[in-house]
PDB file of N, CA and C in Angstrom:
ATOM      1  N   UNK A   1       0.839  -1.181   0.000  1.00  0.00           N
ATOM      2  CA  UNK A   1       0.000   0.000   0.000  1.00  0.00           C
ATOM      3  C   UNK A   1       0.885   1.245   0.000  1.00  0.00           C
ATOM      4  N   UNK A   2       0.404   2.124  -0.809  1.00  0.00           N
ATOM      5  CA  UNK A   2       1.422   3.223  -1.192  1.00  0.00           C
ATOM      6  C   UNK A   2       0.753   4.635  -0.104  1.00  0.00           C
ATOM      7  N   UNK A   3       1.808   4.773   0.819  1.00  0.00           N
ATOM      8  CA  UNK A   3       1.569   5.959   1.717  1.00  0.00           C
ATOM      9  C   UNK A   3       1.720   7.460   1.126  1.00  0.00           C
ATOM     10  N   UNK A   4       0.684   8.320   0.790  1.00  0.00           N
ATOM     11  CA  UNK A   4       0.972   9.630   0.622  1.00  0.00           C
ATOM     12  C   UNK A   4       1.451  10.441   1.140  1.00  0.00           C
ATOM     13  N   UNK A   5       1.755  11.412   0.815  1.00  0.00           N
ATOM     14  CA  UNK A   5       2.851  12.303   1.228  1.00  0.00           C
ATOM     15  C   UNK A   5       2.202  12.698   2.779  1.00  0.00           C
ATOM     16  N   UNK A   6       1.434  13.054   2.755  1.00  0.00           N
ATOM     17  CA  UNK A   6       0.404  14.011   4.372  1.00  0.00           C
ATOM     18  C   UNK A   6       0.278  12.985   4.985  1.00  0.00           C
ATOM     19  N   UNK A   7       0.036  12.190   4.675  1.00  0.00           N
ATOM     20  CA  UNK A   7       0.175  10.938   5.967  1.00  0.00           C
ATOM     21  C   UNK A   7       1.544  10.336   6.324  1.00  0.00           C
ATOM     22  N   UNK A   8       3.251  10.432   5.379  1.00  0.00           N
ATOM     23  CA  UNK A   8       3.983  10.277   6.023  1.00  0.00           C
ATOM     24  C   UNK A   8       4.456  11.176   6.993  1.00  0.00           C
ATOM     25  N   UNK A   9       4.150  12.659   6.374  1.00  0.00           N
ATOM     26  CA  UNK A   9       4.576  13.545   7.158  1.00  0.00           C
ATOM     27  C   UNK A   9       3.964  13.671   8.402  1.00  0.00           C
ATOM     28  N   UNK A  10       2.614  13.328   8.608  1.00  0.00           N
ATOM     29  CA  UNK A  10       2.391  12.651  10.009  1.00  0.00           C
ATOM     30  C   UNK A  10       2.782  12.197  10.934  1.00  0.00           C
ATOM     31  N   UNK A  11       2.967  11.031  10.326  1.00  0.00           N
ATOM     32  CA  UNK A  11       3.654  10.065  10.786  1.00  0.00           C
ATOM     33  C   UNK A  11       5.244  10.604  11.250  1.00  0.00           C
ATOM     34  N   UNK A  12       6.010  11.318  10.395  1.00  0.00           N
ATOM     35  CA  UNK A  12       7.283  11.520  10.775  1.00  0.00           C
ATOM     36  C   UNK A  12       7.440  12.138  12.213  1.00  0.00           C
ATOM     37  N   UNK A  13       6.073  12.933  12.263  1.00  0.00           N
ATOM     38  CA  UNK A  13       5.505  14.494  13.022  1.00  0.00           C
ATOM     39  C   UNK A  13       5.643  13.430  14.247  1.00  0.00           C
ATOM     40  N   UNK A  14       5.045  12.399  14.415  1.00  0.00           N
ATOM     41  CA  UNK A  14       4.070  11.279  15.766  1.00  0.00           C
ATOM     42  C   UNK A  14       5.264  10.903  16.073  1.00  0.00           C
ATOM     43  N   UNK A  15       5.991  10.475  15.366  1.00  0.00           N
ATOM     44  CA  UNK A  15       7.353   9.598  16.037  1.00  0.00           C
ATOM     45  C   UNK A  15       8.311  10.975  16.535  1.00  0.00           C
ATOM     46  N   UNK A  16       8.705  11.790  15.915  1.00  0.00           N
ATOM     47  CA  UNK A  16       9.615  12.943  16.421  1.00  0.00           C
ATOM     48  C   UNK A  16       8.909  13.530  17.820  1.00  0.00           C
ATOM     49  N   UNK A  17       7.671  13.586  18.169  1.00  0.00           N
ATOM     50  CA  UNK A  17       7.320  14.330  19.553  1.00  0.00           C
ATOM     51  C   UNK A  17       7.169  12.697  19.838  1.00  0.00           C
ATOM     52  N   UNK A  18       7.272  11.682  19.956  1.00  0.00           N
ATOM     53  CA  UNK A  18       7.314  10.492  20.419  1.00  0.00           C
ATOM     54  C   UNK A  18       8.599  10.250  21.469  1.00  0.00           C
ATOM     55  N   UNK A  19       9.996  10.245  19.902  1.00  0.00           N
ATOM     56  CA  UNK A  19      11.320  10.688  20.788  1.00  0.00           C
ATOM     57  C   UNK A  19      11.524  11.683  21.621  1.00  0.00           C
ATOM     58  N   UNK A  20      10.891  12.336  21.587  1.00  0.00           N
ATOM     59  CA  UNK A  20      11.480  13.683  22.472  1.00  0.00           C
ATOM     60  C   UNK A  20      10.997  13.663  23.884  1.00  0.00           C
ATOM     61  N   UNK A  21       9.671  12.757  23.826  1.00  0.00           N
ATOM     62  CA  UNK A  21       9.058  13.036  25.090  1.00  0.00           C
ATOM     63  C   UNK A  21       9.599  12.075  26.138  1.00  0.00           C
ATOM     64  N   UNK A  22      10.394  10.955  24.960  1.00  0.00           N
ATOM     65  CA  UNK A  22      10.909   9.390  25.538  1.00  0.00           C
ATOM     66  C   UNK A  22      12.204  10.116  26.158  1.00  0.00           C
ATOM     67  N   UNK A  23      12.516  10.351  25.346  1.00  0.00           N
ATOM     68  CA  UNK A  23      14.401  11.240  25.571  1.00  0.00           C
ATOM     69  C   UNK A  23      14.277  12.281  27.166  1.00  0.00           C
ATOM     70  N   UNK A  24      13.431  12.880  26.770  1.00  0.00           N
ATOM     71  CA  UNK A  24      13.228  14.390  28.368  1.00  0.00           C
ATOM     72  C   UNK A  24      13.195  13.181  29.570  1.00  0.00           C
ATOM     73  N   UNK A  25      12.374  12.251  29.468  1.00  0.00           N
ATOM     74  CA  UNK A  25      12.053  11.209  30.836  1.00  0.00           C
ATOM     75  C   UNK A  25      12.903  10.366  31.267  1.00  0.00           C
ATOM     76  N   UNK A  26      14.173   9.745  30.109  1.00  0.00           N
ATOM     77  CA  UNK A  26      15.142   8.637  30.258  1.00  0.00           C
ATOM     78  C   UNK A  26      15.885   9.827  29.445  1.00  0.00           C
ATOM     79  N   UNK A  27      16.660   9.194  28.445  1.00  0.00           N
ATOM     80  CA  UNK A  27      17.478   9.874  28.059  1.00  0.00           C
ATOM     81  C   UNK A  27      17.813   9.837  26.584  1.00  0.00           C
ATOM     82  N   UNK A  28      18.528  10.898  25.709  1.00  0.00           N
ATOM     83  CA  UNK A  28      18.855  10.279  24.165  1.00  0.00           C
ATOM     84  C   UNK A  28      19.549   9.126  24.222  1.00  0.00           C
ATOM     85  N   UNK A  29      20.407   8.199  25.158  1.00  0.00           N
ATOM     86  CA  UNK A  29      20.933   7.083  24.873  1.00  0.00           C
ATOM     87  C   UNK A  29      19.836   5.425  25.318  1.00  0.00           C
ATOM     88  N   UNK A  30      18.582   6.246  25.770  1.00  0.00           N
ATOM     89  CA  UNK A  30      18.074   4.761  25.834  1.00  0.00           C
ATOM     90  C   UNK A  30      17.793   4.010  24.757  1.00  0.00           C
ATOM     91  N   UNK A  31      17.222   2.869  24.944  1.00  0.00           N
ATOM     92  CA  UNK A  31      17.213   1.611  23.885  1.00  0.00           C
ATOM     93  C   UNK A  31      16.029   1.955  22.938  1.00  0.00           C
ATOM     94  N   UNK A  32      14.870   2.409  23.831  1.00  0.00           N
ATOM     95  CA  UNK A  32      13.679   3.076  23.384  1.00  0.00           C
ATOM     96  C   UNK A  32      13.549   4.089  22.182  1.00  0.00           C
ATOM     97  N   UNK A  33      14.336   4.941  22.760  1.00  0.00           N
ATOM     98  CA  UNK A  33      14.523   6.387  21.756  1.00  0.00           C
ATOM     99  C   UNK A  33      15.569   5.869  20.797  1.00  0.00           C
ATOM    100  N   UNK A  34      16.560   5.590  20.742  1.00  0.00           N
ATOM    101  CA  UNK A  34      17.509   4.758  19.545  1.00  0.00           C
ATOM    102  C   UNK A  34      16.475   4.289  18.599  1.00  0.00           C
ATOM    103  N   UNK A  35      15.551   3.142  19.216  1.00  0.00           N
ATOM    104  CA  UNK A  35      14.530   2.608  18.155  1.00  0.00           C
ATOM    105  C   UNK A  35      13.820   3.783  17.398  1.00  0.00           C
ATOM    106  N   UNK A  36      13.200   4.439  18.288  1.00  0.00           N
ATOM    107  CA  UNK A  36      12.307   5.707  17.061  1.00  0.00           C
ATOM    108  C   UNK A  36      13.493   6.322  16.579  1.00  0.00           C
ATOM    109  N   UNK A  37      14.217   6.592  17.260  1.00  0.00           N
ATOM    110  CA  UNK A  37      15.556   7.635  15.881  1.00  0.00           C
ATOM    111  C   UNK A  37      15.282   6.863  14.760  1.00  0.00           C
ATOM    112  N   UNK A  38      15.970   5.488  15.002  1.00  0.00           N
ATOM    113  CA  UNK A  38      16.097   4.720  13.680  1.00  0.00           C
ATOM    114  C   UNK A  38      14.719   4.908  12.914  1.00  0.00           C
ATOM    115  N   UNK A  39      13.619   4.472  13.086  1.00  0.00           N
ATOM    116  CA  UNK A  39      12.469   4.492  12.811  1.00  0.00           C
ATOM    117  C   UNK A  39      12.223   5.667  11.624  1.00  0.00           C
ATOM    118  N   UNK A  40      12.545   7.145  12.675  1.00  0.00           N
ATOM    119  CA  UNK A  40      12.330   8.113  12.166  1.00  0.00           C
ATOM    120  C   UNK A  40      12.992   8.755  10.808  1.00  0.00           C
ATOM    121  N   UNK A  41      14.373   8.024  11.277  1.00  0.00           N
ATOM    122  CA  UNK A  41      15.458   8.481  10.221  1.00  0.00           C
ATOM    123  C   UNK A  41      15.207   7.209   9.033  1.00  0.00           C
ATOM    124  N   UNK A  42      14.282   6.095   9.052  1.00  0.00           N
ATOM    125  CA  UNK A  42      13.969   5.624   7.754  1.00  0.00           C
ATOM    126  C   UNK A  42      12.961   6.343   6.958  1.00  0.00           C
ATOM    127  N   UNK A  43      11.576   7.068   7.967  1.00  0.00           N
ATOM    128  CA  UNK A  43      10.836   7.998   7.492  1.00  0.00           C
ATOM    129  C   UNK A  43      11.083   9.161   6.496  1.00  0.00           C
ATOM    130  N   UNK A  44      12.289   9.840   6.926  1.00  0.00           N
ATOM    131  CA  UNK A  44      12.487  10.908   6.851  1.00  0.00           C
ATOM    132  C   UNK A  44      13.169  10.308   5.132  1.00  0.00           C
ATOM    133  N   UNK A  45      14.002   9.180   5.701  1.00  0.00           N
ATOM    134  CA  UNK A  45      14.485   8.961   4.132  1.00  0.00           C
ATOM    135  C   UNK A  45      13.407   8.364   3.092  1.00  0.00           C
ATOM    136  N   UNK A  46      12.199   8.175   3.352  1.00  0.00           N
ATOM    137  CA  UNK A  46      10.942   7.431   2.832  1.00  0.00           C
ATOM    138  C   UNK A  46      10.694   8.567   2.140  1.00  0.00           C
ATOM    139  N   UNK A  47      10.541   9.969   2.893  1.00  0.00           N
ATOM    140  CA  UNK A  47       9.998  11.278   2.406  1.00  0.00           C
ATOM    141  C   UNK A  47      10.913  12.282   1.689  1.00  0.00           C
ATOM    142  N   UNK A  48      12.490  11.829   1.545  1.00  0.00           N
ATOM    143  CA  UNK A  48      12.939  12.861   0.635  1.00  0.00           C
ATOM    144  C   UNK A  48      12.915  11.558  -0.514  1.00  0.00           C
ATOM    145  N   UNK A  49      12.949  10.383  -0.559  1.00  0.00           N
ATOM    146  CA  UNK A  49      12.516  10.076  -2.011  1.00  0.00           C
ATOM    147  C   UNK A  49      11.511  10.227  -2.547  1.00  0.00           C
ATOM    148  N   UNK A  50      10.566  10.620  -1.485  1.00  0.00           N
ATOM    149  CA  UNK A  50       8.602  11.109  -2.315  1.00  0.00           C
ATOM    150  C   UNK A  50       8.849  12.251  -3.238  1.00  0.00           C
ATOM    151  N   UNK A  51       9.788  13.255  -1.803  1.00  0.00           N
ATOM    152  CA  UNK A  51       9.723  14.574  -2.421  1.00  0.00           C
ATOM    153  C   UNK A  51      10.600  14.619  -3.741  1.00  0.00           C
ATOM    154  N   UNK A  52      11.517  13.772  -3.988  1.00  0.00           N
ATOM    155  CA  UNK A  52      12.557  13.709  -5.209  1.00  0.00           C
ATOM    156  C   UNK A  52      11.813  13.637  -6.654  1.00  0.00           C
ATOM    157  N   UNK A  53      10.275  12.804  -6.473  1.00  0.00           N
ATOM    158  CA  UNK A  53       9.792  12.232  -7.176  1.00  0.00           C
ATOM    159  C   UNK A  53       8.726  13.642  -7.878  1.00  0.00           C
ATOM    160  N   UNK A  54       8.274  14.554  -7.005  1.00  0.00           N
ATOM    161  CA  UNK A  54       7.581  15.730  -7.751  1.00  0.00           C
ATOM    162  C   UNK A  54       7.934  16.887  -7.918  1.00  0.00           C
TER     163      UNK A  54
END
């Protein structure tokens, strides 16, 4: 299923205040927040190949 652009950017939006709120309570080195970085930073690369594309 092919995700449109406004719904990844959503999505990128949900996970970035996701990490941040994980990170303020534990820290940027927990196991938790590592996972959404990664997560996020596949997003983010999901969305500059959308944007490459128009």
């Amino acid at each position: 299923m092919e995700v449109n652009i406004t719904e990844l950017l959503k999505e990128i939006e949900e996970n970035r205040k996701k990490m941040v709120q994980l990170a303020l309570k534990s820290s940027f080195a927990d196991d938790q927040v590592v996972q959404i970085s990664w997560k996020l930073d596949s997003l983010l690369n999901r969305y500059e190949e959308m944007a490459q594309k128009i």
